[in-house]
C-alpha atoms as a PDB file:
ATOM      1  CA  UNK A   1      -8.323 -11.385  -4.696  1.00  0.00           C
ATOM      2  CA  UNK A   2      -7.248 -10.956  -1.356  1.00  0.00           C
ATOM      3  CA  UNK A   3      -3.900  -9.135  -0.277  1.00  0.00           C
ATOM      4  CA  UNK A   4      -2.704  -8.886   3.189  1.00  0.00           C
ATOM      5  CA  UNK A   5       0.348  -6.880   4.031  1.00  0.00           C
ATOM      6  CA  UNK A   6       2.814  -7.763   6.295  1.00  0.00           C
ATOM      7  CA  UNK A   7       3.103 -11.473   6.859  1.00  0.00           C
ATOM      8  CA  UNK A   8      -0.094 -12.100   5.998  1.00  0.00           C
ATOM      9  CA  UNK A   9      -0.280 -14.704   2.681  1.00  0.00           C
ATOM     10  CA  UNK A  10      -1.767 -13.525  -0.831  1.00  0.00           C
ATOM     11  CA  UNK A  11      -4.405 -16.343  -1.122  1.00  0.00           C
ATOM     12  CA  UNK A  12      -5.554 -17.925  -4.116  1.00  0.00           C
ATOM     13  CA  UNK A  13      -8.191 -20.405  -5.827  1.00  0.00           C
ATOM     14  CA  UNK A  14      -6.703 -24.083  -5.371  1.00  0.00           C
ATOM     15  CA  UNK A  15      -7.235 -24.436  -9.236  1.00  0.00           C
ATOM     16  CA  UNK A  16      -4.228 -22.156  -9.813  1.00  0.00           C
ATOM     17  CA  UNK A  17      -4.917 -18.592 -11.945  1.00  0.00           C
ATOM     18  CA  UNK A  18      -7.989 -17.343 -13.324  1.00  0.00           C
ATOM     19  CA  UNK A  19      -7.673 -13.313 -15.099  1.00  0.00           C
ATOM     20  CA  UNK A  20     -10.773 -11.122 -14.534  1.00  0.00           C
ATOM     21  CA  UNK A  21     -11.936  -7.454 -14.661  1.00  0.00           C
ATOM     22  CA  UNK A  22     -12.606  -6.233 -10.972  1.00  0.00           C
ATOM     23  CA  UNK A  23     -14.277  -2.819 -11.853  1.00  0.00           C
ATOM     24  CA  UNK A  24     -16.256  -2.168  -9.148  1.00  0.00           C
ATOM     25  CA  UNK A  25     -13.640  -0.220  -6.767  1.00  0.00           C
ATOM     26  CA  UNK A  26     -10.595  -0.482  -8.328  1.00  0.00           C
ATOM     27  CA  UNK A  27     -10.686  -1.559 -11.731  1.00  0.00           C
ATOM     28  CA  UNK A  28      -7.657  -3.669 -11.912  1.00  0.00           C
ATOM     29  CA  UNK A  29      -7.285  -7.377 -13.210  1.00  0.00           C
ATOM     30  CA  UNK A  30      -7.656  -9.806 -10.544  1.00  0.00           C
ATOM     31  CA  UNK A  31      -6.249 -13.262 -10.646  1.00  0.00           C
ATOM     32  CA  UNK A  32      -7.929 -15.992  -8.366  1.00  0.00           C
ATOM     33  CA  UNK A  33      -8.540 -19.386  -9.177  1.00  0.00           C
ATOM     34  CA  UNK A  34      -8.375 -22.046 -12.182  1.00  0.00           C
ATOM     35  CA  UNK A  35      -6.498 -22.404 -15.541  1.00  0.00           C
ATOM     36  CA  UNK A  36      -6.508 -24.811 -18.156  1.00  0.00           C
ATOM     37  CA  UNK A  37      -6.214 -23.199 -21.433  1.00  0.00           C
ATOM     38  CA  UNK A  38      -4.150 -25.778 -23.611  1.00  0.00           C
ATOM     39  CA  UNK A  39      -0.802 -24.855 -25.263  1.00  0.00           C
ATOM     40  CA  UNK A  40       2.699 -25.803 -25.365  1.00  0.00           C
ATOM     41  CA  UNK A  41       6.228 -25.052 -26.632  1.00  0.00           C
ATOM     42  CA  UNK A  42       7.102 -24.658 -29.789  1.00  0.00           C
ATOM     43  CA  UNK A  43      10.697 -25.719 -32.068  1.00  0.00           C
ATOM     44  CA  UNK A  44      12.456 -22.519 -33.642  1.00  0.00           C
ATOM     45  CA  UNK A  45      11.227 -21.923 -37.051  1.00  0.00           C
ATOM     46  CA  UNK A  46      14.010 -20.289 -38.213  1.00  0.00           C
ATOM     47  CA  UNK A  47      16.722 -22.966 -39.584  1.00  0.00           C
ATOM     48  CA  UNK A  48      18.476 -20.579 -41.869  1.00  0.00           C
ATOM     49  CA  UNK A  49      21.650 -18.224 -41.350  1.00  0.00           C
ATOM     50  CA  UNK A  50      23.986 -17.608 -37.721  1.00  0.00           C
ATOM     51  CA  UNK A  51      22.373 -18.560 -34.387  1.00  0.00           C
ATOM     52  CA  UNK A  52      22.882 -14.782 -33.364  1.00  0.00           C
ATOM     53  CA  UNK A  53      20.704 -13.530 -37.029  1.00  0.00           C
ATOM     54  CA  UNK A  54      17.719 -16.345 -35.700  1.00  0.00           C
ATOM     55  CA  UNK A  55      14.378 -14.299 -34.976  1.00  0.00           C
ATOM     56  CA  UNK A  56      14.566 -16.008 -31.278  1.00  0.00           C
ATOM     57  CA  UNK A  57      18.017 -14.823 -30.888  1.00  0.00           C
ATOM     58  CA  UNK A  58      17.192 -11.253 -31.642  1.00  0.00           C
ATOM     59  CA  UNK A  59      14.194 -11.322 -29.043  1.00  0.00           C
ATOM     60  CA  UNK A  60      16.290 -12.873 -26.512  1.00  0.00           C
ATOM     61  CA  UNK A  61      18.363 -10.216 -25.980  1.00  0.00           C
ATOM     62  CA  UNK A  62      16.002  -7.301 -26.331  1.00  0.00           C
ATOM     63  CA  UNK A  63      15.210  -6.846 -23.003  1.00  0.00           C
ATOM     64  CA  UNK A  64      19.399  -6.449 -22.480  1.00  0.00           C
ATOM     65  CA  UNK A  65      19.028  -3.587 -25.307  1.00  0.00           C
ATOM     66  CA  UNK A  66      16.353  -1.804 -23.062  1.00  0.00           C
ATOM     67  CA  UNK A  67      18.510  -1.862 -19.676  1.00  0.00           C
ATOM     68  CA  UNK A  68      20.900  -0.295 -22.239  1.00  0.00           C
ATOM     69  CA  UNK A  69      18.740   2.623 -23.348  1.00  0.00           C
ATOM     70  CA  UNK A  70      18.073   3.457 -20.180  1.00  0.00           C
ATOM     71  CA  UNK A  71      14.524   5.516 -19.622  1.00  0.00           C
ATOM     72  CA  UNK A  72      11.382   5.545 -21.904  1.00  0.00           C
ATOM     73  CA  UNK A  73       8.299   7.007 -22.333  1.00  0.00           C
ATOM     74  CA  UNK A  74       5.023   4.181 -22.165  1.00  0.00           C
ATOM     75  CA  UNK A  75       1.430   3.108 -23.269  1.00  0.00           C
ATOM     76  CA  UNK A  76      -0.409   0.803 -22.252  1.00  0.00           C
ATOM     77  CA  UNK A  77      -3.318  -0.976 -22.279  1.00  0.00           C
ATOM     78  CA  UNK A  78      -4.924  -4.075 -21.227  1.00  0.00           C
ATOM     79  CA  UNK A  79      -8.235  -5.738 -22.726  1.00  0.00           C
ATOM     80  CA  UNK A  80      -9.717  -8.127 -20.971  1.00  0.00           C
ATOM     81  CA  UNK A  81     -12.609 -10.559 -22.677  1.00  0.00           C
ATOM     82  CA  UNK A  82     -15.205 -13.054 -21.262  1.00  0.00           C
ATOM     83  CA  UNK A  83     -18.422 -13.975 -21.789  1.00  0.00           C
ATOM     84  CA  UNK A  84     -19.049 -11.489 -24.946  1.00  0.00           C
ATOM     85  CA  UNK A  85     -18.111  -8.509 -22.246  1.00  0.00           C
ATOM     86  CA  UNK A  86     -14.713  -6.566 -23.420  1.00  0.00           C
ATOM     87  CA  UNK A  87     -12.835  -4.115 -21.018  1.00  0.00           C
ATOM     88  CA  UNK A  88     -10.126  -1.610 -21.808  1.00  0.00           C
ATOM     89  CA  UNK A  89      -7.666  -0.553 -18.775  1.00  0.00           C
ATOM     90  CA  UNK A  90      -5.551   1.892 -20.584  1.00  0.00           C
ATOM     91  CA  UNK A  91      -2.258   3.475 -18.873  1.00  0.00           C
ATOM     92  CA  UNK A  92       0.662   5.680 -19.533  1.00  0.00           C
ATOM     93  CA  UNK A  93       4.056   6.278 -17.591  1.00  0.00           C
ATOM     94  CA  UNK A  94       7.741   6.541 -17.939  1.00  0.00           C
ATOM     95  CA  UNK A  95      10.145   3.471 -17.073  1.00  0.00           C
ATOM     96  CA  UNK A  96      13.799   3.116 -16.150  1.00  0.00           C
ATOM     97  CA  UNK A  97      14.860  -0.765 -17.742  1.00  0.00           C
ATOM     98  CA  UNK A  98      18.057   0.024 -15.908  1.00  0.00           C
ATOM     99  CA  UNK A  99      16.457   0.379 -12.339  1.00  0.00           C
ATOM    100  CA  UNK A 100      13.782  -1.759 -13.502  1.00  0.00           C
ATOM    101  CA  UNK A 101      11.236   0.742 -11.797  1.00  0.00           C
ATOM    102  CA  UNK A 102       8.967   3.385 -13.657  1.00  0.00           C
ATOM    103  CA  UNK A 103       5.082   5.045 -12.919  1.00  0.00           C
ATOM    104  CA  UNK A 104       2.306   4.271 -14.570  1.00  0.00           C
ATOM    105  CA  UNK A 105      -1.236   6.707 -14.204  1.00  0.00           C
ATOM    106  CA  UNK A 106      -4.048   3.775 -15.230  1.00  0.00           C
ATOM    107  CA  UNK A 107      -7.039   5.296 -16.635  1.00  0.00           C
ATOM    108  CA  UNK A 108      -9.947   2.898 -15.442  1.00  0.00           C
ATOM    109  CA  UNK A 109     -13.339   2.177 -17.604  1.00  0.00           C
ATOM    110  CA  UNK A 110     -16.780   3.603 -16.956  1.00  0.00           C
ATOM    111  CA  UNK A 111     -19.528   1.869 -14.980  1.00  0.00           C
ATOM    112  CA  UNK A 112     -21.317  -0.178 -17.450  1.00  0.00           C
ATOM    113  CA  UNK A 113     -24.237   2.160 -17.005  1.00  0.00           C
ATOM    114  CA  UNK A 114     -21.441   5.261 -18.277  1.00  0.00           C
ATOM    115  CA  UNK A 115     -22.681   7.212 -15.064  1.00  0.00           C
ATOM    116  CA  UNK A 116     -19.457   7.022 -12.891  1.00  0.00           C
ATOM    117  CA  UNK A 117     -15.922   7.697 -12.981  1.00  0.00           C
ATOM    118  CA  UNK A 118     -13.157   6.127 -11.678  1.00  0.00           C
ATOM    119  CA  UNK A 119     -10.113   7.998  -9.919  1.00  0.00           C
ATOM    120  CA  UNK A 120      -7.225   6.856 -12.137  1.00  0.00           C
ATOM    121  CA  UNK A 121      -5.097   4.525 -10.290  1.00  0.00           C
ATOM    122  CA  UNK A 122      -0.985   5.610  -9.995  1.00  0.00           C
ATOM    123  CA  UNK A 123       0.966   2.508 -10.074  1.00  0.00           C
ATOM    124  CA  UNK A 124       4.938   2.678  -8.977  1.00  0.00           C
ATOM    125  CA  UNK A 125       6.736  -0.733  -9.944  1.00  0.00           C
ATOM    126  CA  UNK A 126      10.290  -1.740  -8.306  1.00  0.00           C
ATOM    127  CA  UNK A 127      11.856  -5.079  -8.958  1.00  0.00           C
ATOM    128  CA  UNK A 128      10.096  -7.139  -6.618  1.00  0.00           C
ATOM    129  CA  UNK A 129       7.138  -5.117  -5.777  1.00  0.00           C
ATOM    130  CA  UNK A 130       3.826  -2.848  -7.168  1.00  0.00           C
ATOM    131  CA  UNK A 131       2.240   0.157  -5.180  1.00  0.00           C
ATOM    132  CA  UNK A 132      -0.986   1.618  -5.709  1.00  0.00           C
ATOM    133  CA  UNK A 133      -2.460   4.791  -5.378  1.00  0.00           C
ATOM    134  CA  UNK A 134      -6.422   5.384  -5.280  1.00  0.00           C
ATOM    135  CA  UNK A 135      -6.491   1.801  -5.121  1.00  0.00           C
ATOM    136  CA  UNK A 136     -10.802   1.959  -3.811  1.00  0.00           C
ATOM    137  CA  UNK A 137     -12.024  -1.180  -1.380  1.00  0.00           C
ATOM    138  CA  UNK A 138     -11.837   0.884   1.693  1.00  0.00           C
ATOM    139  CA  UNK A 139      -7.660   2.085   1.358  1.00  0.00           C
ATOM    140  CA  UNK A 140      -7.529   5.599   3.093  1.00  0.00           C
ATOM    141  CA  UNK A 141      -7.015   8.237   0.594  1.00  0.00           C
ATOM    142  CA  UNK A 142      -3.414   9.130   0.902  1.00  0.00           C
ATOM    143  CA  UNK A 143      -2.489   5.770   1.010  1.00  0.00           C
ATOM    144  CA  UNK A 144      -0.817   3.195  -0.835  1.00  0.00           C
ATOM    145  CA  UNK A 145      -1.291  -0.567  -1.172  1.00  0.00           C
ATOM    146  CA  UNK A 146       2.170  -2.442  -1.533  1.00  0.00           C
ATOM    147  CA  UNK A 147       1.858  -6.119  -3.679  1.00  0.00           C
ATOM    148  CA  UNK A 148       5.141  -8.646  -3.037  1.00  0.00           C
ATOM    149  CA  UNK A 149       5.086  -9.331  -6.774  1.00  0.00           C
ATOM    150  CA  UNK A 150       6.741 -12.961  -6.308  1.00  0.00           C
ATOM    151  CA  UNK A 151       3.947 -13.864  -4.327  1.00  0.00           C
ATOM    152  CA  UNK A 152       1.308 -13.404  -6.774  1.00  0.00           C
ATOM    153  CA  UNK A 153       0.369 -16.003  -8.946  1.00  0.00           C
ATOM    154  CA  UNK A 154       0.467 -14.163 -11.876  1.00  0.00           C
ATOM    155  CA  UNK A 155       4.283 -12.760 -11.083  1.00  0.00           C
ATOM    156  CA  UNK A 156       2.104  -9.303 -12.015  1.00  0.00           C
ATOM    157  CA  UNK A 157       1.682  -9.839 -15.713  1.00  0.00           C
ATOM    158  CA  UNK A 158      -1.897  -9.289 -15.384  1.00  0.00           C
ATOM    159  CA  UNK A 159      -2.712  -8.176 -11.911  1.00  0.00           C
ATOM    160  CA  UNK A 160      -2.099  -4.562 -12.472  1.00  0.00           C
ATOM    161  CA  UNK A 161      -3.828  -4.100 -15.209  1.00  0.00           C
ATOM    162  CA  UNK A 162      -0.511  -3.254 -16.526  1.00  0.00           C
ATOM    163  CA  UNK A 163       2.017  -5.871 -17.670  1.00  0.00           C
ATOM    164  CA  UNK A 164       5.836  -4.804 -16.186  1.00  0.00           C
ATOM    165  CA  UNK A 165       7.520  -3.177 -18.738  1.00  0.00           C
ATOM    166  CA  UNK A 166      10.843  -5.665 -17.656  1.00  0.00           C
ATOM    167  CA  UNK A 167       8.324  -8.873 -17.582  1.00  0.00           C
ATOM    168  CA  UNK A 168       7.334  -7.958 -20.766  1.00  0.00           C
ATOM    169  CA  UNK A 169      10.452  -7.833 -22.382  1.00  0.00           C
ATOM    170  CA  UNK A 170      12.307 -10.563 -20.311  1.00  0.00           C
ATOM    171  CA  UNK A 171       9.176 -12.870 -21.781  1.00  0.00           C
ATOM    172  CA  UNK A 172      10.995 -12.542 -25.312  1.00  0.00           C
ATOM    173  CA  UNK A 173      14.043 -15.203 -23.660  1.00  0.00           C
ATOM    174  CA  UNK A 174      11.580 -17.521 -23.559  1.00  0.00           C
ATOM    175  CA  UNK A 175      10.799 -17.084 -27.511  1.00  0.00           C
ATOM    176  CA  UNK A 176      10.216 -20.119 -29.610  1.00  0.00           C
ATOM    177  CA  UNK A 177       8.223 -20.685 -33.317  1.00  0.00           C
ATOM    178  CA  UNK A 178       9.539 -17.280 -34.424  1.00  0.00           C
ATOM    179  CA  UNK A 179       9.107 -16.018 -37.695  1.00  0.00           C
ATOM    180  CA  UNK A 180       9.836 -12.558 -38.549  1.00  0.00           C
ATOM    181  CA  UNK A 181       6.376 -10.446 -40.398  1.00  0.00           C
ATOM    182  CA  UNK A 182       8.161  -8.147 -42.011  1.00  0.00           C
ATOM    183  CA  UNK A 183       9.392  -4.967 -42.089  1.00  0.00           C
ATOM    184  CA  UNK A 184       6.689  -1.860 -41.158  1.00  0.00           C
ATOM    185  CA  UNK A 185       6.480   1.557 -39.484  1.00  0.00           C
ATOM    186  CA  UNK A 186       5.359   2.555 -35.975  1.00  0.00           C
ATOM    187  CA  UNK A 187       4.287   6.245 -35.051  1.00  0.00           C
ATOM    188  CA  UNK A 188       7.188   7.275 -38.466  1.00  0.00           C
ATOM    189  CA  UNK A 189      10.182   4.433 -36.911  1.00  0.00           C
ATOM    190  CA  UNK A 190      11.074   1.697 -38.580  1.00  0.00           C
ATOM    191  CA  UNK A 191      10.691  -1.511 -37.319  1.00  0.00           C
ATOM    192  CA  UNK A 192      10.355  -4.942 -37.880  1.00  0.00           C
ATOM    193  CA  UNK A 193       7.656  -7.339 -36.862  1.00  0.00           C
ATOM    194  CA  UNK A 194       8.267 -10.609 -35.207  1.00  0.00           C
ATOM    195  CA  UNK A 195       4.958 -13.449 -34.318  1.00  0.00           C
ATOM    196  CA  UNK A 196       6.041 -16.382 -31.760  1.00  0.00           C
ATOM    197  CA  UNK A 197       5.230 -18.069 -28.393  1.00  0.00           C
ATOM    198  CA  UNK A 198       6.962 -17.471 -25.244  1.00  0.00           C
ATOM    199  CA  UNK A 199       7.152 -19.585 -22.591  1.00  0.00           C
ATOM    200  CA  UNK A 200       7.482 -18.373 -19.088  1.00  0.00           C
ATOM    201  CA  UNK A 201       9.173 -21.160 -17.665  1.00  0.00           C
ATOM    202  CA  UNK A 202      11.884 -20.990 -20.409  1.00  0.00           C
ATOM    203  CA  UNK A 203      11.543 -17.129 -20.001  1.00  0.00           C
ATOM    204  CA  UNK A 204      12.081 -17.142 -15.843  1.00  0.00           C
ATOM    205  CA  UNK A 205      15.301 -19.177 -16.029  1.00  0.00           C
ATOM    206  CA  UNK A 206      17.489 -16.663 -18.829  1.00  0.00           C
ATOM    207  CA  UNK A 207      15.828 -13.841 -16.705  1.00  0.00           C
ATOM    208  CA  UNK A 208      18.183 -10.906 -14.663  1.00  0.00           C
ATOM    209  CA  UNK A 209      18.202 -11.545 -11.379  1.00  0.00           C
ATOM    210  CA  UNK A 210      16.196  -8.664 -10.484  1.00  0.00           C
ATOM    211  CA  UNK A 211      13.392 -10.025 -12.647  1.00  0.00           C
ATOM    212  CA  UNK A 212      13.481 -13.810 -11.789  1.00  0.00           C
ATOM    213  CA  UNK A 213      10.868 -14.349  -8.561  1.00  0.00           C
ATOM    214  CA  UNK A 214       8.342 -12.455 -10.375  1.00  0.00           C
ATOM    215  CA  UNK A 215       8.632 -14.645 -13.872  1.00  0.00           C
ATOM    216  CA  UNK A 216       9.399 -17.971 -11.655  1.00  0.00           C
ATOM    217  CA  UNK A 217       6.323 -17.896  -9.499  1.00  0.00           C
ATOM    218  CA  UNK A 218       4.139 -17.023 -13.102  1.00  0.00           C
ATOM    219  CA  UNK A 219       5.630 -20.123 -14.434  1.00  0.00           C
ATOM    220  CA  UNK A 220       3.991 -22.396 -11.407  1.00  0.00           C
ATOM    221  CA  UNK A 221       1.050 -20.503 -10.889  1.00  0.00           C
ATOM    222  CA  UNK A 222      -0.156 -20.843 -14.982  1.00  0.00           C
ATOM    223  CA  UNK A 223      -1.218 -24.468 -15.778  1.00  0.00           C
ATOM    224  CA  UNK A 224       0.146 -23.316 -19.482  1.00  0.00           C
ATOM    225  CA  UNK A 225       3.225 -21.340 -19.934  1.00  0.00           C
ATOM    226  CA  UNK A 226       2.493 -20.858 -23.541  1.00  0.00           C
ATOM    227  CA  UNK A 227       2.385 -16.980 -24.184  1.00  0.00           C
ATOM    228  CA  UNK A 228       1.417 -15.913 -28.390  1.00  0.00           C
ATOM    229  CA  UNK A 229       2.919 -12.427 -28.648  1.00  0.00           C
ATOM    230  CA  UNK A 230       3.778  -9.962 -31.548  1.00  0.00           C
ATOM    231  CA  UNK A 231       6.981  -7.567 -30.992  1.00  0.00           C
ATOM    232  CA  UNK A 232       7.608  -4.610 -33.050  1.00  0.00           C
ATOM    233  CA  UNK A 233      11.808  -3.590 -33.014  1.00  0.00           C
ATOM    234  CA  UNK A 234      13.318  -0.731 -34.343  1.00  0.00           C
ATOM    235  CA  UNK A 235      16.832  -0.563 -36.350  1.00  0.00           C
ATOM    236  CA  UNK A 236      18.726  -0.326 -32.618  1.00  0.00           C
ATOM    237  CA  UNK A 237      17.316  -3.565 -31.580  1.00  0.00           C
ATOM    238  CA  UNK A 238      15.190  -1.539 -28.956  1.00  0.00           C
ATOM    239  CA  UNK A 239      11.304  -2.986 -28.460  1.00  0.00           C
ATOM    240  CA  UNK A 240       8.896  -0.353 -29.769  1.00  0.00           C
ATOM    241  CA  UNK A 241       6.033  -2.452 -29.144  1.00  0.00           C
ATOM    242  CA  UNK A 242       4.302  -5.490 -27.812  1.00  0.00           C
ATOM    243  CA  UNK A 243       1.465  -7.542 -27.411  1.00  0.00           C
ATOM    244  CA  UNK A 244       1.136 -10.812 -25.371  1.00  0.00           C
ATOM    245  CA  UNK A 245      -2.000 -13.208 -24.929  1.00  0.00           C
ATOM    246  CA  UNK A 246      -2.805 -14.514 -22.188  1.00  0.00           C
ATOM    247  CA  UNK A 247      -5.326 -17.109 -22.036  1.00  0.00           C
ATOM    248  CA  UNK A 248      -6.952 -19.247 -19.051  1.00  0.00           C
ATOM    249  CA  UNK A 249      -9.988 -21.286 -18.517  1.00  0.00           C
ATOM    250  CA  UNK A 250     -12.174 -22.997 -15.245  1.00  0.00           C
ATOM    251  CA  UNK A 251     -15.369 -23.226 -14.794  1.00  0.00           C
ATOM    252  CA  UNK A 252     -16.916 -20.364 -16.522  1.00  0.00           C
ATOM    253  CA  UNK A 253     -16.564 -19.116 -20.026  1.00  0.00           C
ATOM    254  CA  UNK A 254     -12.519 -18.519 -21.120  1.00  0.00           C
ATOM    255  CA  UNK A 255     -10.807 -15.267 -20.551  1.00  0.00           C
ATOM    256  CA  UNK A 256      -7.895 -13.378 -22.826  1.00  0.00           C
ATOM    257  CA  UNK A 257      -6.574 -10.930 -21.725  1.00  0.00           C
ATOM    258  CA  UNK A 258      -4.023  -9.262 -24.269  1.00  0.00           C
ATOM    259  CA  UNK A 259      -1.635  -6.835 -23.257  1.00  0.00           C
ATOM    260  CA  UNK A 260      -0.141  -4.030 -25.035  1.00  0.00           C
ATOM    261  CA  UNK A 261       3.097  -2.118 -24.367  1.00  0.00           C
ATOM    262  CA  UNK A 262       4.213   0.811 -26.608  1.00  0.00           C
ATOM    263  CA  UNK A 263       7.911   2.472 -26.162  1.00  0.00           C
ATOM    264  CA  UNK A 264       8.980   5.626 -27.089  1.00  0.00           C
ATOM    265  CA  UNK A 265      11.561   8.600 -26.255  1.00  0.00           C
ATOM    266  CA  UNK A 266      14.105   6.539 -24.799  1.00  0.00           C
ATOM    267  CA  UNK A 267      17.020   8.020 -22.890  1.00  0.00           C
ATOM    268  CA  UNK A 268      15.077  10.367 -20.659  1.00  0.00           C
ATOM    269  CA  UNK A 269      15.324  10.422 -17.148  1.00  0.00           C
ATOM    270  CA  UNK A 270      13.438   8.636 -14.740  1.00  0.00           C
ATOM    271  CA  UNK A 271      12.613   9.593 -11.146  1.00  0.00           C
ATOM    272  CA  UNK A 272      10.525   7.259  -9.048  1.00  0.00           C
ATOM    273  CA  UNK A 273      10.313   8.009  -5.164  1.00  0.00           C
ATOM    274  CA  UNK A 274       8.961   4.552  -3.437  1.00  0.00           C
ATOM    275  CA  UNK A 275       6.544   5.591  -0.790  1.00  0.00           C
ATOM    276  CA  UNK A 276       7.680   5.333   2.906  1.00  0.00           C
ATOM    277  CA  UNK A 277       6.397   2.489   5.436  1.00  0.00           C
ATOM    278  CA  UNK A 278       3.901   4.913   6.830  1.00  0.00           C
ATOM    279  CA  UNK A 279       1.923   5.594   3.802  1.00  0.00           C
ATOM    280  CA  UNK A 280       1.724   2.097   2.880  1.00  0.00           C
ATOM    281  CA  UNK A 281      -2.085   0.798   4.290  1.00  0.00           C
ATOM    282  CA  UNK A 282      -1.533  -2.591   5.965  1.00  0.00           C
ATOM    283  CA  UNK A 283      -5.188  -3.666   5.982  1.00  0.00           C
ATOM    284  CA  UNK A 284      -6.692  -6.383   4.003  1.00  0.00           C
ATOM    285  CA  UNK A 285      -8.143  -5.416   0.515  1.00  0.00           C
ATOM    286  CA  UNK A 286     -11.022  -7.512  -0.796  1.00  0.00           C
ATOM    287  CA  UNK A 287     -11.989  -6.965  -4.879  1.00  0.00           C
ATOM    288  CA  UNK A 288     -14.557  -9.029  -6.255  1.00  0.00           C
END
């Protein structure tokens, strides 16, 4: 993946998206080309009670709940598999779902050989926008590496190597073929467990504004917008957990990646200073 800064376009594959582990310098997931994985929507399986009680009711409006609550503590991690190889990219942060911006320290894997270590990576998100710290491929240490969000094909589900908290929960509009698991308990809360598909193009049009590029240019750069997930809510409504998977195909073997977001200590305060123009490198990054 290429990224230029400053007028310069975000290139991709002609094919579309294509998720892979870039480990090498950064350790991120890079999207570039091709993606066919079928899928499609699916009807609401719940027929029974008030529209508001329906399973894809009570997703839709959990990412509202969140702007509600205000700050939370996060996990996260991403697992990325192709061709028999598996790689973690683990991550942990706090997150304001009012100000829809948060940091994120992402812890990156070993060298397949186990010999190196990677600098962790300090991701800031803002509506709109991702900056990277020790972001490797010749950046300047001290420096940051700024992504336009809407102009990745991916709308940064994936490219990060962390999926935006916000994306993650404004995904849930776009619920369909709910049905609720059951009732369970996460790290001593109660919660209860919902399986489904979201679609991102459903997803990107009940998004907030602040939200909406990102989601919108996902839904035209996947050839699928068929998302299975899992969500995990506790007795407020708030999202305590989840997972989406994300699955794409060209030429080569397929890829998931699945992405996991965990929730917890909501309420705190959130402080998130955006880096200034001059510590943002404007040079071209190439990751293989």
């Amino acid at each position: 993946m290429a990224v230029r800064q400053h007028g310069q376009q975000h290139r991709h594959g002609k094919n579309g998206v294509r998720a892979l582990a870039a480990l090498a310098a950064a350790g991120v997931v890079a999207v570039a080309a091709g993606c066919s994985a079928p899928g499609g929507d699916m009807a609401n399986a719940s027929a029974d009670g008030p529209v508001a009680e329906q399973p894809a009711a009570v997703l839709g409006r959990a990412a509202d709940v969140l702007a509600e609550a205000g700050g939370a503590e996060t996990r996260t991690s991403m697992e990325t598999s192709s061709g028999g190889t598996r790689v973690t990219i683990r991550g942990q942060g706090t997150y304001d779902f009012r100000r829809q911006t948060g940091s994120v320290k992402v812890v990156l894997p070993k060298d397949p050989a186990g010999t190196e270590k990677h600098r962790p990576i300090t991701e800031l998100l803002a509506p709109g926008a991702l900056y990277m710290m020790n972001r490797g491929a010749g950046v300047p240490d001290g420096k940051w590496v700024k992504v336009e969000t809407a102009g990745l094909a991916d709308g940064n589900l994936v490219t990060g190597g962390v999926t935006d908290p916000t994306a993650a929960a404004e995904l849930l509009r776009g619920a369909s073929g709910v049905r609720e698991v059951g009732a369970t308990e996460l790290a001593g809360v109660k919660v209860r467990h919902y399986r489904g598909t979201a679609d991102i193009g459903r997803a990107a049009a009940a998004a907030s504004p602040l939200s909406r590029d990102a989601l919108t240019a996902a839904a035209k750069g996947f050839s699928t917008d068929a998302v299975p997930f899992d969500a995990y809510l506790d007795e407020e409504g708030r999202l305590r957990k989840v997972r989406h998977r994300f699955r794409f195909s060209a030429q080569g073997p397929q890829v998931t990646v699945v992405s996991t977001l965990l929730l917890y200590g909501f309420g705190m305060p959130v402080e998130v200073e955006l880096p200034d123009d001059a510590d943002i490198y404007t040079g071209e990054i190439q990751q293989g």
